[in-house]
Protein backbone atom coordinates (compact mmCIF):
# COMPACT_ATOMS: atom_id res chain seq x y z
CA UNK A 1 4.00 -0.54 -10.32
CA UNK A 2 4.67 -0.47 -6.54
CA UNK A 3 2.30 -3.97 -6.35
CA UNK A 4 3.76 -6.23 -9.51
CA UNK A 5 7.62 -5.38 -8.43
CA UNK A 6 7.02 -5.81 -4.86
CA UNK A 7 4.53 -9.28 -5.06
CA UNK A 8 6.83 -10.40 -8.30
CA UNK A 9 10.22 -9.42 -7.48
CA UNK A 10 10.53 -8.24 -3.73
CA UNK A 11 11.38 -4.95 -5.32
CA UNK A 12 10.38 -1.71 -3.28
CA UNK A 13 9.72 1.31 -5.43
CA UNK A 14 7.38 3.22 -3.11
CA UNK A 15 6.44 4.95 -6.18
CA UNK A 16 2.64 6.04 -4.20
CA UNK A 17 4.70 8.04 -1.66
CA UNK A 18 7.63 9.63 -4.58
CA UNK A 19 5.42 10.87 -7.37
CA UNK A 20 9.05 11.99 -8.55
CA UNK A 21 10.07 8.11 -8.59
CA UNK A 22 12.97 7.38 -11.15
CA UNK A 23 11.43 4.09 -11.72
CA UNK A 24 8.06 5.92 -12.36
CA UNK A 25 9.96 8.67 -14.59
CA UNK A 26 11.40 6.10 -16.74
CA UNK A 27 8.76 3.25 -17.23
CA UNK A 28 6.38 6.91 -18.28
CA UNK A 29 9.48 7.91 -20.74
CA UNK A 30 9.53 4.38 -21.97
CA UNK A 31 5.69 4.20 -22.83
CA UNK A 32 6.09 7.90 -24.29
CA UNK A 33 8.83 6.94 -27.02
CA UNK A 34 7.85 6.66 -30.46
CA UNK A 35 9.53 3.73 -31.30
CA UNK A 36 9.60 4.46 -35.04
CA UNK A 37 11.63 7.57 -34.43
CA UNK A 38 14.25 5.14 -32.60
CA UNK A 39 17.58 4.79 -34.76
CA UNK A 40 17.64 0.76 -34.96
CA UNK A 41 14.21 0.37 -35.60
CA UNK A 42 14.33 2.81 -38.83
CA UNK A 43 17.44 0.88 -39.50
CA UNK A 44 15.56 -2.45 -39.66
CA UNK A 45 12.76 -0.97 -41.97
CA UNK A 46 15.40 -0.08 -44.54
CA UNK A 47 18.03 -2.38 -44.03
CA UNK A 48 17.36 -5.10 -41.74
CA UNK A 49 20.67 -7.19 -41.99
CA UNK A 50 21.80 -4.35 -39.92
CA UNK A 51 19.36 -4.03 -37.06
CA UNK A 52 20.91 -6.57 -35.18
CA UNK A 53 24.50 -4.87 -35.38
CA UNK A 54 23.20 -1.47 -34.73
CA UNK A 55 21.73 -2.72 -31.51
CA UNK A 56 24.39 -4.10 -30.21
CA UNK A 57 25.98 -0.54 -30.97
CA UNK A 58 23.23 1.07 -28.73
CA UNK A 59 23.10 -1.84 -26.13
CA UNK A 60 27.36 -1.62 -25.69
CA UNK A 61 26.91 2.26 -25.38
CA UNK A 62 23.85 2.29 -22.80
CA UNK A 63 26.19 -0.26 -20.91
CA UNK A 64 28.67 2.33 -21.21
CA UNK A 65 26.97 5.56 -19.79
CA UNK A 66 25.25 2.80 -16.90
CA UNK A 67 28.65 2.16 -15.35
CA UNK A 68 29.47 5.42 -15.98
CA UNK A 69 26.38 6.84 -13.75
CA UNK A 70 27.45 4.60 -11.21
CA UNK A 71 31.24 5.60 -11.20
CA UNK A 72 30.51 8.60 -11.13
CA UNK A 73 27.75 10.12 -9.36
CA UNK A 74 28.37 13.72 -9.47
CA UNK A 75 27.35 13.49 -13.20
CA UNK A 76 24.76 12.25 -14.74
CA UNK A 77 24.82 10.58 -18.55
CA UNK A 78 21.48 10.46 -20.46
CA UNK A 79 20.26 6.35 -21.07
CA UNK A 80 17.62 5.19 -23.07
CA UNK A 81 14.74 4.97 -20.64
CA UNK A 82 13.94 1.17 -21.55
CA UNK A 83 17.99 0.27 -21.25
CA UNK A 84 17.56 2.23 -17.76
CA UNK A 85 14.77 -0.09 -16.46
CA UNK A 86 16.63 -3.22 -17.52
CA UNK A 87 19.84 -2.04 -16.30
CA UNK A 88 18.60 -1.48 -12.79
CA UNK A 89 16.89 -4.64 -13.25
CA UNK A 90 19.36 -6.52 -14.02
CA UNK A 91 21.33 -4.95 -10.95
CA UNK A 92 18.42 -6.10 -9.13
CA UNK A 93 19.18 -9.82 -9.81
CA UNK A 94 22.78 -9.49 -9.37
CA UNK A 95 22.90 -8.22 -5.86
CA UNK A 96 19.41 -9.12 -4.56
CA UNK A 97 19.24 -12.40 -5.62
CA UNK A 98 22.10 -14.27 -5.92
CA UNK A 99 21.79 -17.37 -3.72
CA UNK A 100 18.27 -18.90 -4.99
CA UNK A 101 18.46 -21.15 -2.23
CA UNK A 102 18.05 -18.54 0.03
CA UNK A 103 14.66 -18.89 2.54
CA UNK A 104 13.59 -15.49 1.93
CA UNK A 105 10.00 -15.27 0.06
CA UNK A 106 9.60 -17.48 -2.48
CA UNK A 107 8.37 -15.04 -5.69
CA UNK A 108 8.43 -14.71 -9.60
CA UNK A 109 12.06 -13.76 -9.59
CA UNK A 110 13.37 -16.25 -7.34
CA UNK A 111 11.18 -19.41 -9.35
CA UNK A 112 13.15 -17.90 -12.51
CA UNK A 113 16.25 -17.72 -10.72
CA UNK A 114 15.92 -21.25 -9.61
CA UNK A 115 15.19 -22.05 -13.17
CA UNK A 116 18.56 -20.48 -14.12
CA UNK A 117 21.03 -22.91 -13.07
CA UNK A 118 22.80 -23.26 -15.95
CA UNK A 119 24.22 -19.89 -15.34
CA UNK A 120 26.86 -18.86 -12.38
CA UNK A 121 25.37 -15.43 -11.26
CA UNK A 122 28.43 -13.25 -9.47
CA UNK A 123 29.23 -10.06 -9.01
CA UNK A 124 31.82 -9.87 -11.67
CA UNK A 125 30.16 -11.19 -14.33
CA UNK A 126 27.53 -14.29 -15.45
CA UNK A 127 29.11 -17.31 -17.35
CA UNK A 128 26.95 -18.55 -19.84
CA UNK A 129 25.72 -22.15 -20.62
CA UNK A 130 28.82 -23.42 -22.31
CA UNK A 131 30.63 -22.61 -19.25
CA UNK A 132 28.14 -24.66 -17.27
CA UNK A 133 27.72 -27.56 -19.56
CA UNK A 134 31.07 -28.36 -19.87
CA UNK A 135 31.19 -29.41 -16.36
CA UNK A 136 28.01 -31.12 -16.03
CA UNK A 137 27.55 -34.65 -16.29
CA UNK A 138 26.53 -36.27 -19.02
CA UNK A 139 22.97 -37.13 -17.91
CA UNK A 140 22.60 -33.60 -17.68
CA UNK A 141 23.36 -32.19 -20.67
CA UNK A 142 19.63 -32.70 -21.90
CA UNK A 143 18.04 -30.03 -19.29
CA UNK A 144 16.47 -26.60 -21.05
CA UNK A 145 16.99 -23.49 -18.60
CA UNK A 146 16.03 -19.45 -18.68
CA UNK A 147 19.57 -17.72 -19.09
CA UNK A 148 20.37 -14.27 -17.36
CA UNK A 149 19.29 -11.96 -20.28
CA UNK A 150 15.69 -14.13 -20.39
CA UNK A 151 15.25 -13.43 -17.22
CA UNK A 152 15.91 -9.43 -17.22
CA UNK A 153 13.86 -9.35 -20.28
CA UNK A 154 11.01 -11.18 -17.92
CA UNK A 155 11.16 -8.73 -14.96
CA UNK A 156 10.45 -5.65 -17.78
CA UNK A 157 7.52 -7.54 -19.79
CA UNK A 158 5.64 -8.05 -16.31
CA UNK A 159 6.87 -4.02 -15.41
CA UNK A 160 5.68 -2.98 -18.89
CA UNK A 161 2.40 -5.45 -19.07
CA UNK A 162 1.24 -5.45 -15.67
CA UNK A 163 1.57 -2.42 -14.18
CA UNK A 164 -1.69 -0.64 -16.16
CA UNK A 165 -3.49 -3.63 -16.52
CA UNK A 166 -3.05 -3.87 -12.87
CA UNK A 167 -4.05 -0.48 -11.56
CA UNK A 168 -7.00 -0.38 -13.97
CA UNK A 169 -7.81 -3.75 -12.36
CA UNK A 170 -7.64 -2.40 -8.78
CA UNK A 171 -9.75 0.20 -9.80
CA UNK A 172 -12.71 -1.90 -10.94
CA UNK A 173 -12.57 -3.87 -7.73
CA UNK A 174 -12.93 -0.50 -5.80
CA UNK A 175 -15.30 0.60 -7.84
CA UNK A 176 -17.59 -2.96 -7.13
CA UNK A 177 -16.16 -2.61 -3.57
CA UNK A 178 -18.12 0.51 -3.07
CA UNK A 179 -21.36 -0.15 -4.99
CA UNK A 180 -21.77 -3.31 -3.31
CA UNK A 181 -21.58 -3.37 0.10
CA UNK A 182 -22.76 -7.30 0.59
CA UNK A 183 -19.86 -8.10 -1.68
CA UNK A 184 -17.53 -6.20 0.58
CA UNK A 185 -19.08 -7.27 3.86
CA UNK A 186 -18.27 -10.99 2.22
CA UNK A 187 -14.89 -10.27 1.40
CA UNK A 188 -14.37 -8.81 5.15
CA UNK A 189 -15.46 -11.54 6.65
CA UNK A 190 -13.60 -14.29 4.50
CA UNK A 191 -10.67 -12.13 5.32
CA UNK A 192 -10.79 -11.95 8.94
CA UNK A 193 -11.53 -15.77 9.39
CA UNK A 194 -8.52 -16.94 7.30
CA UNK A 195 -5.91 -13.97 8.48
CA UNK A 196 -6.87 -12.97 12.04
CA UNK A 197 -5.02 -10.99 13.96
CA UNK A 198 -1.72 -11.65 11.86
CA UNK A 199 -2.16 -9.12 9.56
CA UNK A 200 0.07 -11.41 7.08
CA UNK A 201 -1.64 -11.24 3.97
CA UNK A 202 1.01 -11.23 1.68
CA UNK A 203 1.51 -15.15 1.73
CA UNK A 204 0.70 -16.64 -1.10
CA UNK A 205 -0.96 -19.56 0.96
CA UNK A 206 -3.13 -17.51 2.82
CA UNK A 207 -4.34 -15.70 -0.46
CA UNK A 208 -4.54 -19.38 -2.06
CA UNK A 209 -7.11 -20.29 1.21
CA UNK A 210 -9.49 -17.05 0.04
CA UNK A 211 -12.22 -18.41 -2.53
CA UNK A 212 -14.48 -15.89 -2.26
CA UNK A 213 -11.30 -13.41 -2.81
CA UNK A 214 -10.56 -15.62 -6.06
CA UNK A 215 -14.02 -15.70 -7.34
CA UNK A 216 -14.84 -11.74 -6.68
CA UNK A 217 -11.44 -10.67 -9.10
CA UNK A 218 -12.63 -13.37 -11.27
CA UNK A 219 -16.01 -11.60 -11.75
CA UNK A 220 -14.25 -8.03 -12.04
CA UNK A 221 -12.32 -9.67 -14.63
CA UNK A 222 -15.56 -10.90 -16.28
CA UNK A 223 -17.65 -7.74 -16.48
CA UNK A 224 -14.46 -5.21 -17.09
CA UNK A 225 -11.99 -7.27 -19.38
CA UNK A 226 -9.06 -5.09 -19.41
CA UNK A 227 -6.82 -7.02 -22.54
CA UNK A 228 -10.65 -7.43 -24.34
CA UNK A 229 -7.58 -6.97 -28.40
CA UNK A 230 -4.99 -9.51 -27.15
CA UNK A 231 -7.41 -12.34 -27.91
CA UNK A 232 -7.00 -12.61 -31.63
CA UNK A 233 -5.28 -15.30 -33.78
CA UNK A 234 -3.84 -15.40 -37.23
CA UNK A 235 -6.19 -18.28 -39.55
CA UNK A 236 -3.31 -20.19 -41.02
CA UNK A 237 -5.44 -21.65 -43.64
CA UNK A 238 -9.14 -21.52 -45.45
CA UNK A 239 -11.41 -22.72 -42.54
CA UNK A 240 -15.34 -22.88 -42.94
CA UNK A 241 -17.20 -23.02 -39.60
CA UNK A 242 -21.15 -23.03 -40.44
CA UNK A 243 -21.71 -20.68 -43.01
CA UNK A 244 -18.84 -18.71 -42.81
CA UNK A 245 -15.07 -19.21 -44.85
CA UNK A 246 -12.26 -17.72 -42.93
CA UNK A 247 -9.16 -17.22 -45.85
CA UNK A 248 -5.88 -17.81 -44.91
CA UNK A 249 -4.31 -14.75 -43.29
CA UNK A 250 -7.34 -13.43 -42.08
CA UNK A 251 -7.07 -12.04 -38.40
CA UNK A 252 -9.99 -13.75 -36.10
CA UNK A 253 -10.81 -11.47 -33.19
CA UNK A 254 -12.76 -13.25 -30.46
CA UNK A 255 -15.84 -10.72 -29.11
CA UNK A 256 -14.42 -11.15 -25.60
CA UNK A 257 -17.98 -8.66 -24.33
CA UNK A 258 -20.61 -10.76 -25.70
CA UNK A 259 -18.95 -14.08 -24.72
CA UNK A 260 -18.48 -12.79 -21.09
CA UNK A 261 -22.44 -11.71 -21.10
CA UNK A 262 -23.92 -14.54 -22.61
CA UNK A 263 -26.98 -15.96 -20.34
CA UNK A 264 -26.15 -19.39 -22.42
CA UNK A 265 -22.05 -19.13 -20.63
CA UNK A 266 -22.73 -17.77 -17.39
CA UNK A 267 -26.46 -18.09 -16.09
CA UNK A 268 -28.81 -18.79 -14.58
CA UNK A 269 -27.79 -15.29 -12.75
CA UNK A 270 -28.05 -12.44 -14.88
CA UNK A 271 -24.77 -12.12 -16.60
CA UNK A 272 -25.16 -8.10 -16.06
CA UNK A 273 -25.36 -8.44 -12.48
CA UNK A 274 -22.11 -8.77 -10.48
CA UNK A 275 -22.27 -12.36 -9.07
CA UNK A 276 -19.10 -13.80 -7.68
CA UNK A 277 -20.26 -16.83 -6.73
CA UNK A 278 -21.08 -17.85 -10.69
CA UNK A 279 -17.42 -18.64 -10.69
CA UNK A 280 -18.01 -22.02 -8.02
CA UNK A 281 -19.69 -23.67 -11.28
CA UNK A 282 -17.39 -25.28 -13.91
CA UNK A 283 -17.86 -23.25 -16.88
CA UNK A 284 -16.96 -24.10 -20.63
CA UNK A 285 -12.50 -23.43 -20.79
CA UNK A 286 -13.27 -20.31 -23.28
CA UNK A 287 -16.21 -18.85 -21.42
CA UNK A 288 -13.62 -16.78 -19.83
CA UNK A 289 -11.28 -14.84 -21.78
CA UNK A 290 -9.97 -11.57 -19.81
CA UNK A 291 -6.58 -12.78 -20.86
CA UNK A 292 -7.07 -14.42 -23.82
CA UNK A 293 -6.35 -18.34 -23.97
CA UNK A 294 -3.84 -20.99 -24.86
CA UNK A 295 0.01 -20.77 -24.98
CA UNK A 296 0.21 -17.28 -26.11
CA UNK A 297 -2.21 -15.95 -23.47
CA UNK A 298 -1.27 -12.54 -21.93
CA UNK A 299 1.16 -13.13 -19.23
């Protein structure tokens, strides 16, 4: 959590130091909720003309009990662990990151910010794109931008979809790290030459100079595929390939283990031996698939 909210978003949780973390309390509350048991969503299975209406109900009162929590803060009222997150979130962009022109660190948040100019981002409130587009000239009116909630809703899909994936990431790389010390003497050394005695490896130029770096995660990612079930698509109509007839509506999950240890994708070195330098060779676009592939890859 600490990594994708500080490299992302210039967002300090110091969650590895606070084991008692709000942040960390709520994004483990949020993964913990049954979301069948939540009011709306039984709502939409039974009537869903009304889903819609009754969240706007629950949104209005979670905006409620947020500015109450802030007013005052000798009492504390109960929110909805997800509304929390985007709350503080969206508090985040308000007062962090208002001037996008600003020459701080360029990261996720402020590219999406600086996509968001068709909004007015103040303290008081955000004026949406009619506001905007009525005073913009006319050869302007054709340009497509993220809008405030968009971007909130961004910030918690990278909190909610990145922070496992990349912890149980890390963890594979330590894991190689310490069963293969030539690997890690490599790393070291690439390291050293391209950072010296700066010690600023945060930028994302210096971390674009490391090849070796690149190629190493890109092998973890190879032999450990941590989102192996998010590389499936929906057949949209009969399709024979070879011998076999795919019917429409058929789920196609790709085997994203045998493609990423076939000798025919990724020799001559033994696909079962950790080889980071494999990843210097152009390989076929869907040889690698620890994220799936296309438009709807995971983010």
């Amino acid at each position: 959590m600490d990594a994708v909210l500080r490299c992302g978003f210039s967002f300090e949780t110091n969650v590895q130091q606070d084991s008692n973390n709000p942040y960390l309390t709520k994004f483990t509350e949020t993964l913990a909720i049954d979301n069948r048991k939540l009011l709306f969503v039984k709502v939409a299975s039974v009537l869903p003309t009304l889903c819609g209406f009754v969240l706007r109900i629950v949104l209005a009162f979670n905006a409620l009990l947020f500015k109450l929590n802030k007013t005052f803060s000798f009492v504390h009222f109960p929110e909805l662990p997800i509304l929390w997150l985007m709350a503080r979130a969206g508090e985040h962009v308000l007062h962090a990151r208002r001037d996008v022109n600003t020459n701080g660190r360029v990261d996720l948040l402020h590219l999406m910010l600086d996509a968001a100019t068709d909004q007015i981002v103040s303290d008081e409130k955000v004026q949406r794109d009619e506001n905007i587009e009525a005073s913009l000239t006319p050869r302007l009116t054709n340009v497509n931008k993220l809008t405030y909630d968009e971007i909130i809703g961004n910030i918690f899909l990278f909190l909610v979809a990145g922070t496992e994936t990349t912890s149980t990431t890390l963890a594979f790389c330590t894991y190689v790290l310490a069963t293969h010390p030539d690997v890690q003497q490599k790393l070291q050394d690439e390291i050293d030459a391209n950072v010296g005695d700066s010690a600023q490896l945060s930028t994302y130029e210096i971390v674009d100079n490391l090849e070796y770096l690149n190629m190493f995660i890109k092998e973890v990612n190879r032999m450990f595929p941590i989102a192996p079930l998010v590389t499936n698509r929906l057949c949209i109509q009969n399709t024979t390939i070879g011998q076999y007839t795919i019917k429409e509506g058929t789920i196609v999950q790709a085997d994203v283990y045998s493609i990423h240890y076939d000798a025919d994708l990724w020799g001559p070195v033994d696909p079962y031996k950790f080889h980071p330098e494999r990843h210097a060779v152009k390989r076929h676009p869907l040889a690698y698939l620890p994220f799936g592939a296309g438009p709807r890859n995971c983010v």
